[in-house]
PDB file of N, CA and C in Angstrom:
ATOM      1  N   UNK A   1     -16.491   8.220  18.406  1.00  0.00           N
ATOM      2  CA  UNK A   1     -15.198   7.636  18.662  1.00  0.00           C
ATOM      3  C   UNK A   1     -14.473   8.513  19.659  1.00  0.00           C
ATOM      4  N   UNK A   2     -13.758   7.747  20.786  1.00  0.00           N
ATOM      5  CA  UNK A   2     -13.281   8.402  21.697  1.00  0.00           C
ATOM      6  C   UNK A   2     -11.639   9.053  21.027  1.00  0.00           C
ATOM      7  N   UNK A   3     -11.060   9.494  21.806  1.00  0.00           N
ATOM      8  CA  UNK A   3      -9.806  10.299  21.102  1.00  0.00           C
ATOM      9  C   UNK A   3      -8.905  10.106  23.084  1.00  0.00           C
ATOM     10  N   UNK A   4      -7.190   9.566  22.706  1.00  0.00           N
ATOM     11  CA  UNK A   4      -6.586  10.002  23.383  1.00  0.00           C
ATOM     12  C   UNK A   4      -5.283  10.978  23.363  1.00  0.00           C
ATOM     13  N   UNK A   5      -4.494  10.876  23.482  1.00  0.00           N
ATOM     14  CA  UNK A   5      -3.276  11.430  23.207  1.00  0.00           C
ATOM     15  C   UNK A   5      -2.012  10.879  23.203  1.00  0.00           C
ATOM     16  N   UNK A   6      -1.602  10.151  22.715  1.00  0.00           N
ATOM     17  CA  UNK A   6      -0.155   9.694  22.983  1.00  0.00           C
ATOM     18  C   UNK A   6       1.426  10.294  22.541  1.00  0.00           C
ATOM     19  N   UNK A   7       2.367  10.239  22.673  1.00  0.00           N
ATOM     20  CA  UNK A   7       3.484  10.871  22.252  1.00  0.00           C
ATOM     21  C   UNK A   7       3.987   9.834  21.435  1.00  0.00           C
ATOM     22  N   UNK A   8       4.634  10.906  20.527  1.00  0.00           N
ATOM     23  CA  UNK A   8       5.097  10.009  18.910  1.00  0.00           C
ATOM     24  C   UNK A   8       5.959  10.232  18.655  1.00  0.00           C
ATOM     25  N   UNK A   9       6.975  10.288  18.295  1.00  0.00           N
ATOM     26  CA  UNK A   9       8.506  10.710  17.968  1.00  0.00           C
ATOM     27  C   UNK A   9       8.260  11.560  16.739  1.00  0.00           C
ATOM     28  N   UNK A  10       9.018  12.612  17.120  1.00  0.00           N
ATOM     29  CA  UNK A  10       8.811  13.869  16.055  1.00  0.00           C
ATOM     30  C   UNK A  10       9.368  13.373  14.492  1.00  0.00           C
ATOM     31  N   UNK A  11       9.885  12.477  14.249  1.00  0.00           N
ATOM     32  CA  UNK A  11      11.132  12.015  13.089  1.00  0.00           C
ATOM     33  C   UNK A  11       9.153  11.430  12.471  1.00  0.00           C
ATOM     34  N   UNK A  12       8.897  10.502  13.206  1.00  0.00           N
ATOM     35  CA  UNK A  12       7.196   9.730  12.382  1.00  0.00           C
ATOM     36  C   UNK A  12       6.163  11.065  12.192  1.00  0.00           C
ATOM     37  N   UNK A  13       6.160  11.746  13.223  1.00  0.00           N
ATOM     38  CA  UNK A  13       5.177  12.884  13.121  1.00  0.00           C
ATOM     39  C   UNK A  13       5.297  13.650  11.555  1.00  0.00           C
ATOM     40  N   UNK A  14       6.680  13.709  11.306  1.00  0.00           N
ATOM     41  CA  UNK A  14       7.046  14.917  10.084  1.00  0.00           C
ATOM     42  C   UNK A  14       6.400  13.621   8.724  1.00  0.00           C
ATOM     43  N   UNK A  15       7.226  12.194   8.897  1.00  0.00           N
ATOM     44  CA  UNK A  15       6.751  11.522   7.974  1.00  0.00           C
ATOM     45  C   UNK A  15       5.752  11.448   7.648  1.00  0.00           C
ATOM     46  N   UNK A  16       4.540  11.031   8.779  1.00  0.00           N
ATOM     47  CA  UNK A  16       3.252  11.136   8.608  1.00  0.00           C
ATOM     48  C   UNK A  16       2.806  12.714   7.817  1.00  0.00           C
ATOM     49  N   UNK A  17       3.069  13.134   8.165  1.00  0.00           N
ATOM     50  CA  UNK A  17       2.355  14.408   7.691  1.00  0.00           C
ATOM     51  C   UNK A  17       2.574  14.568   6.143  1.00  0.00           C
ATOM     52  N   UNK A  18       3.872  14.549   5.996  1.00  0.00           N
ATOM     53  CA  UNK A  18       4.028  14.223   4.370  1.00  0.00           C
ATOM     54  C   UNK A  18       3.487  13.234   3.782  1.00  0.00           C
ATOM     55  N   UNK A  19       3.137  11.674   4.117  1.00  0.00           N
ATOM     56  CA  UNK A  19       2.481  10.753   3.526  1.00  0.00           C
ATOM     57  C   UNK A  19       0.826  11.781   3.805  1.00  0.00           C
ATOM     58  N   UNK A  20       0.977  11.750   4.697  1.00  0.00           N
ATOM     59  CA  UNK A  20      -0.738  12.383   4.882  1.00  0.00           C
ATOM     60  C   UNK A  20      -1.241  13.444   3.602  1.00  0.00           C
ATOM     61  N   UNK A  21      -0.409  13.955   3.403  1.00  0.00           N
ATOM     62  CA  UNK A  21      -0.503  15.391   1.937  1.00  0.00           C
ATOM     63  C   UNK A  21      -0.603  14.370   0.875  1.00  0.00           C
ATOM     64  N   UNK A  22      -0.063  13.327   0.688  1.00  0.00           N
ATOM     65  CA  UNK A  22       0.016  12.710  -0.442  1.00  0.00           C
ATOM     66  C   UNK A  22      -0.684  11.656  -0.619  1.00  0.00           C
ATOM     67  N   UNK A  23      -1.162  11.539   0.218  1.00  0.00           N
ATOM     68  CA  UNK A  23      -2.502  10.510   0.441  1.00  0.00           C
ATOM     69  C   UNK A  23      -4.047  11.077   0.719  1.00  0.00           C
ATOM     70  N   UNK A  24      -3.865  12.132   0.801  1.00  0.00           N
ATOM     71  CA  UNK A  24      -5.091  13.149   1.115  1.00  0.00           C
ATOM     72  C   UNK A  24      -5.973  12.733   1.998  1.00  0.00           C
ATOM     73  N   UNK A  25      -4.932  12.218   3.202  1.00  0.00           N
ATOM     74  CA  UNK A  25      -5.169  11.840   4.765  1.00  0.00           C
ATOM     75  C   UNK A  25      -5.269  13.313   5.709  1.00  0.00           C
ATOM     76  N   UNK A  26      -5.338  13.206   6.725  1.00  0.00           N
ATOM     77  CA  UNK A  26      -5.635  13.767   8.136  1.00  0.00           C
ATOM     78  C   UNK A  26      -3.756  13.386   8.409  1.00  0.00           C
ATOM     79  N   UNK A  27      -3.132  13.912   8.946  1.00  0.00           N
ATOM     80  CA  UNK A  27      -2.337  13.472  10.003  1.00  0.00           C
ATOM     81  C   UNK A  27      -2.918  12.403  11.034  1.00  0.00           C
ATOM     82  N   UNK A  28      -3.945  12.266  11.699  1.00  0.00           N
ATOM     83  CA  UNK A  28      -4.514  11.714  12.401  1.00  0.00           C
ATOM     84  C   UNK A  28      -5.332  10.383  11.697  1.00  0.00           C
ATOM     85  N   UNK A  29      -5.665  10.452  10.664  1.00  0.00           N
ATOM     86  CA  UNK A  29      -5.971   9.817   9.340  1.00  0.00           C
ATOM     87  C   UNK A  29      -5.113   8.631   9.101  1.00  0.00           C
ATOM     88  N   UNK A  30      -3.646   9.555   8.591  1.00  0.00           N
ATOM     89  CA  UNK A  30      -2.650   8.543   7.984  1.00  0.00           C
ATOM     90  C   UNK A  30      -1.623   7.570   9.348  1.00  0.00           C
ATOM     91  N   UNK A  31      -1.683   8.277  10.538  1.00  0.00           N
ATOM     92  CA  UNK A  31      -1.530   7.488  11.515  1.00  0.00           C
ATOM     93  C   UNK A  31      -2.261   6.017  11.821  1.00  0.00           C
ATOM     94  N   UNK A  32      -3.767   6.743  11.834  1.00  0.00           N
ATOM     95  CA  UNK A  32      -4.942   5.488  12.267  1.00  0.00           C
ATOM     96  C   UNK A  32      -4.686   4.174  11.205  1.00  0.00           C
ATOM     97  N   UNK A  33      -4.323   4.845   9.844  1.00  0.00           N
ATOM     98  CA  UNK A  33      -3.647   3.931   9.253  1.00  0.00           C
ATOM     99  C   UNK A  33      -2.687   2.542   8.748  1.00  0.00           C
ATOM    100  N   UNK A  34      -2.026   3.635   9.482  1.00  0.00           N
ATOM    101  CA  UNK A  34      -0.616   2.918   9.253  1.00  0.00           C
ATOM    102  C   UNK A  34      -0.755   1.785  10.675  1.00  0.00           C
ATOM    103  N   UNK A  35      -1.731   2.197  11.750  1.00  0.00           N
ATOM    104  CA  UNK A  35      -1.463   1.159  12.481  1.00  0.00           C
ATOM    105  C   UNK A  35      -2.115   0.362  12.103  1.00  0.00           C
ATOM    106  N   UNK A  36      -3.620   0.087  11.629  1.00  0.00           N
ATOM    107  CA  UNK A  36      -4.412  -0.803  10.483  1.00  0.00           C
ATOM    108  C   UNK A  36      -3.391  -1.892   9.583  1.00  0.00           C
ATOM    109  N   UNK A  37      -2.582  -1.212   8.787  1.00  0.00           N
ATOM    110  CA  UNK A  37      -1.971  -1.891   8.008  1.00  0.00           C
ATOM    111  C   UNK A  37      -1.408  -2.737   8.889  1.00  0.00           C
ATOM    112  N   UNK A  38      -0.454  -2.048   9.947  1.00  0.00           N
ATOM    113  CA  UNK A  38       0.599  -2.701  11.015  1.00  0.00           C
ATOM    114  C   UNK A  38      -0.068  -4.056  11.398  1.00  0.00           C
ATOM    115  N   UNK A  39      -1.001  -3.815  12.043  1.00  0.00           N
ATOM    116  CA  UNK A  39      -1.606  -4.875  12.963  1.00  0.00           C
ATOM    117  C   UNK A  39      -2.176  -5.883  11.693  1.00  0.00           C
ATOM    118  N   UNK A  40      -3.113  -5.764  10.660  1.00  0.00           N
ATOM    119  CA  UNK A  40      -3.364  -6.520   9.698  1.00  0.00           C
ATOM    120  C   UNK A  40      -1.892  -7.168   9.323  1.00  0.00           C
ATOM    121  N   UNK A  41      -0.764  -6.696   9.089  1.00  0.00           N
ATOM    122  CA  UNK A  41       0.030  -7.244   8.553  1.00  0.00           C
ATOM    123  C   UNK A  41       0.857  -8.638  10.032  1.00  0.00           C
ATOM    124  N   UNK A  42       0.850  -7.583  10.902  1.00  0.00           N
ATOM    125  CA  UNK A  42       1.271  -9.124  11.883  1.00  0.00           C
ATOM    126  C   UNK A  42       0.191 -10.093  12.099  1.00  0.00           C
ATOM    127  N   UNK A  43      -1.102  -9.946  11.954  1.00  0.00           N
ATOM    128  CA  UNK A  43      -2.274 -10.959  11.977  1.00  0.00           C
ATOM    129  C   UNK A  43      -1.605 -11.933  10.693  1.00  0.00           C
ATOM    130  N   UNK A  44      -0.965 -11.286   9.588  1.00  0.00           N
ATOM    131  CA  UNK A  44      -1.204 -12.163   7.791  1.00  0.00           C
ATOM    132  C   UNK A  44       0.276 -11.796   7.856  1.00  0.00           C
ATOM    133  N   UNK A  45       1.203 -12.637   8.147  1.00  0.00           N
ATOM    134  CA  UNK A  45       2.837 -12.318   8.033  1.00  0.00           C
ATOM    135  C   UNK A  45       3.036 -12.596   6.729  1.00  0.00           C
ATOM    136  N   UNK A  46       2.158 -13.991   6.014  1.00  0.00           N
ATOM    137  CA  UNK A  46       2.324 -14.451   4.890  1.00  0.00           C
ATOM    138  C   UNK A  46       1.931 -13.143   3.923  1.00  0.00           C
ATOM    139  N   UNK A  47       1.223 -12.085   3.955  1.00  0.00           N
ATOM    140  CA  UNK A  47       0.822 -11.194   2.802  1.00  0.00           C
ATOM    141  C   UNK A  47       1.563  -9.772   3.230  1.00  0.00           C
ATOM    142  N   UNK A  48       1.965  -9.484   1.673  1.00  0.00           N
ATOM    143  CA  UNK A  48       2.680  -8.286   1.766  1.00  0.00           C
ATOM    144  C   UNK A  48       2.309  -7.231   2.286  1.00  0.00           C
ATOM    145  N   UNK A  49       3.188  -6.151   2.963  1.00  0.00           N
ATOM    146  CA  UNK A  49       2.535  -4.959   4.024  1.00  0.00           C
ATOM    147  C   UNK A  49       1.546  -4.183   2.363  1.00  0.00           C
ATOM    148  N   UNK A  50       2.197  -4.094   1.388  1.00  0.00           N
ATOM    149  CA  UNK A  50       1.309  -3.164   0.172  1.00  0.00           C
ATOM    150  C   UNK A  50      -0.035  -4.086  -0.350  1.00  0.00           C
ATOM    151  N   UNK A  51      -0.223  -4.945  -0.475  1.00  0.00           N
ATOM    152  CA  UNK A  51      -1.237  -5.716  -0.498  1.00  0.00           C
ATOM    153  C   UNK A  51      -2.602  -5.905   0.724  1.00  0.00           C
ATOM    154  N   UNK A  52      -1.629  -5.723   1.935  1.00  0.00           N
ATOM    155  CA  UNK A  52      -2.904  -5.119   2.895  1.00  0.00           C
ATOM    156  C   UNK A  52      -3.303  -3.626   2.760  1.00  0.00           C
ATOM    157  N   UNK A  53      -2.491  -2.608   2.935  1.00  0.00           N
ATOM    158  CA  UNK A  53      -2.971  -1.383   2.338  1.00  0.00           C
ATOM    159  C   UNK A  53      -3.772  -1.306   1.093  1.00  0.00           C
ATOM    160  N   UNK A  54      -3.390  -2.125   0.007  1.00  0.00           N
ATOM    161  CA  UNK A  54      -4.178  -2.164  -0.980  1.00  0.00           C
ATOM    162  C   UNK A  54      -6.103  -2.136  -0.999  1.00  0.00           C
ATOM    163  N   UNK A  55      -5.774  -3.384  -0.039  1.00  0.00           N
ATOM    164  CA  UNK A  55      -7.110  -4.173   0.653  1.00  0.00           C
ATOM    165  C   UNK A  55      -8.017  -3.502   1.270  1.00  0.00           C
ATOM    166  N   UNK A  56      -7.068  -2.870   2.498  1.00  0.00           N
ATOM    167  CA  UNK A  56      -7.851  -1.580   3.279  1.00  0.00           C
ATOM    168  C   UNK A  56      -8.223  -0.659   2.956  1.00  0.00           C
ATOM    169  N   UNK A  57      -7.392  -0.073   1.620  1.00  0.00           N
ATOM    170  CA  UNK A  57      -8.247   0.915   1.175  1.00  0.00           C
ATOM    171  C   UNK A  57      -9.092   0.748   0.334  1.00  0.00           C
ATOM    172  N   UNK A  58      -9.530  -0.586  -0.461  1.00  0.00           N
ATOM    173  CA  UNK A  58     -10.541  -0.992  -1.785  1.00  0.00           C
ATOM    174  C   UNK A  58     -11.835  -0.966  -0.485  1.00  0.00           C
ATOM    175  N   UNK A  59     -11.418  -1.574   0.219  1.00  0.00           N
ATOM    176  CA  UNK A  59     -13.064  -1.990   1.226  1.00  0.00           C
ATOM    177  C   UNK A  59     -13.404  -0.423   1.573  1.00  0.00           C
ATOM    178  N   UNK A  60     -12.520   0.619   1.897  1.00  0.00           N
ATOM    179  CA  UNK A  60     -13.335   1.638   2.051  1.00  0.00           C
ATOM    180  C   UNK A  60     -13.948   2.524   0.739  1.00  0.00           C
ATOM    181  N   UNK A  61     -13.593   2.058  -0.080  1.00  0.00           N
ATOM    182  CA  UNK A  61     -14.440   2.334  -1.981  1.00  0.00           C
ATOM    183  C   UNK A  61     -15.821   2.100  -1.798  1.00  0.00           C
ATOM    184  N   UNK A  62     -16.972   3.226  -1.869  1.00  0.00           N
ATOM    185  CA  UNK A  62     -18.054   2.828  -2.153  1.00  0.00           C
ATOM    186  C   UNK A  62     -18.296   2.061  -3.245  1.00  0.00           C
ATOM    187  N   UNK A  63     -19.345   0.845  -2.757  1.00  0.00           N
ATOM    188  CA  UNK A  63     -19.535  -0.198  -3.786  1.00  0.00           C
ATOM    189  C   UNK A  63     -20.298   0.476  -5.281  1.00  0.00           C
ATOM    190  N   UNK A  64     -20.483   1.649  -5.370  1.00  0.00           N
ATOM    191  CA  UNK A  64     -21.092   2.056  -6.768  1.00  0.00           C
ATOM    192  C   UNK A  64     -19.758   2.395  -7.358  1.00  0.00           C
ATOM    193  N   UNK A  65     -18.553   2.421  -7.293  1.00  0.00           N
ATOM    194  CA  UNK A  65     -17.428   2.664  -7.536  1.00  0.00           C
ATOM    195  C   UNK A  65     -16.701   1.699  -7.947  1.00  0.00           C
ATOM    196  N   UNK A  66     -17.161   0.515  -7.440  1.00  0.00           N
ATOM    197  CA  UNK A  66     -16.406  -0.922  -7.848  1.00  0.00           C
ATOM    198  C   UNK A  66     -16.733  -1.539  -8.716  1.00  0.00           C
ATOM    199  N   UNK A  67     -15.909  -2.383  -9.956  1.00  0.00           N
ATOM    200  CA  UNK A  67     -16.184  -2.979 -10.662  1.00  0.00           C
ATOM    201  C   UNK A  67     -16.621  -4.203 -10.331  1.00  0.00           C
ATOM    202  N   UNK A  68     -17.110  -5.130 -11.441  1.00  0.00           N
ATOM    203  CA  UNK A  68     -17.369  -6.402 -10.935  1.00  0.00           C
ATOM    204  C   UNK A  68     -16.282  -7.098 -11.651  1.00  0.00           C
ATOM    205  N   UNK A  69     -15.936  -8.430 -10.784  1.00  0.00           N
ATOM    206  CA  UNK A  69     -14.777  -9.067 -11.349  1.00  0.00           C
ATOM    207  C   UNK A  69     -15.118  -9.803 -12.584  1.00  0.00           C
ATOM    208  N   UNK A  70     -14.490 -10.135 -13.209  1.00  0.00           N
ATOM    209  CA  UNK A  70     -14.449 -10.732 -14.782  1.00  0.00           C
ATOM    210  C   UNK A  70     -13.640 -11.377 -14.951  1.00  0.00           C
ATOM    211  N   UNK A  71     -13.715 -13.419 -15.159  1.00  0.00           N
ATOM    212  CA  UNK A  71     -12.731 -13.676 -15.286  1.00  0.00           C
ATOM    213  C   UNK A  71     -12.507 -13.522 -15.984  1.00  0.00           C
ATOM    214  N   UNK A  72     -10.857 -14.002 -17.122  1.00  0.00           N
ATOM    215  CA  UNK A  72     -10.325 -13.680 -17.435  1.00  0.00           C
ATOM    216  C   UNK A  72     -10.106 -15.137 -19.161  1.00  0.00           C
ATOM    217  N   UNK A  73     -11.053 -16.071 -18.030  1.00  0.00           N
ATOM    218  CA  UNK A  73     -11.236 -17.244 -18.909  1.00  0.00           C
ATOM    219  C   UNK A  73     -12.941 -17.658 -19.505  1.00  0.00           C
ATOM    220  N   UNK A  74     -12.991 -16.684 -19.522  1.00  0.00           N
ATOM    221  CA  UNK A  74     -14.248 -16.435 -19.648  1.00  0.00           C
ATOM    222  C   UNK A  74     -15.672 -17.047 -18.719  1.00  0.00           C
ATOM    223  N   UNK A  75     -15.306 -18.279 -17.703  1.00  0.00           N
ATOM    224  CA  UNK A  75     -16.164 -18.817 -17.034  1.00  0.00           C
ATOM    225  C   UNK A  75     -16.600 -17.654 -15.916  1.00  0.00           C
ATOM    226  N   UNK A  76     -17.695 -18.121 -15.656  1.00  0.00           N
ATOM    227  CA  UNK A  76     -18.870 -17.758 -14.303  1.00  0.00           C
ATOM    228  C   UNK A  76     -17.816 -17.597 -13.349  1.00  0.00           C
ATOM    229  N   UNK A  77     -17.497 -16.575 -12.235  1.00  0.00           N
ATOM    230  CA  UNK A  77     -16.722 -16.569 -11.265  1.00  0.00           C
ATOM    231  C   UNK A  77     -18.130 -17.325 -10.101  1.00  0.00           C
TER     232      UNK A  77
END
């Protein structure tokens, strides 16, 4: 993956970095992120910005980690 440089406003830089500690992101990590969510969320206006984050981060869950779904009515999904 290539890498450029862009300028960021120091006020997002500090935020990021604190979400980044608490997310046990990269600075560079929780950026690549947040634009993921961004852009997923203007693609799906109809779905909530926490519901795409949700999303984005289950798909990066290795599948030996995931449960299988179960309904709830007992039928065959």
């Amino acid at each position: 993956m290539s890498t450029v440089s862009v300028r960021i406003d120091a006020t997002l830089v500090n935020t990021a970095r604190t979400a980044a500690q608490a997310e046990f992101r990269t600075l560079q990590g929780q950026i690549e992120f947040w634009a993921k969510v961004g852009r997923a969320a203007l693609d799906n206006p109809d779905l909530p910005a926490s519901f795409i984050a949700e999303c984005l981060i289950a798909m990066k869950e290795p599948r030996e980690d995931t449960m299988p779904f179960v309904s709830r009515s007992g039928q065959q999904a």
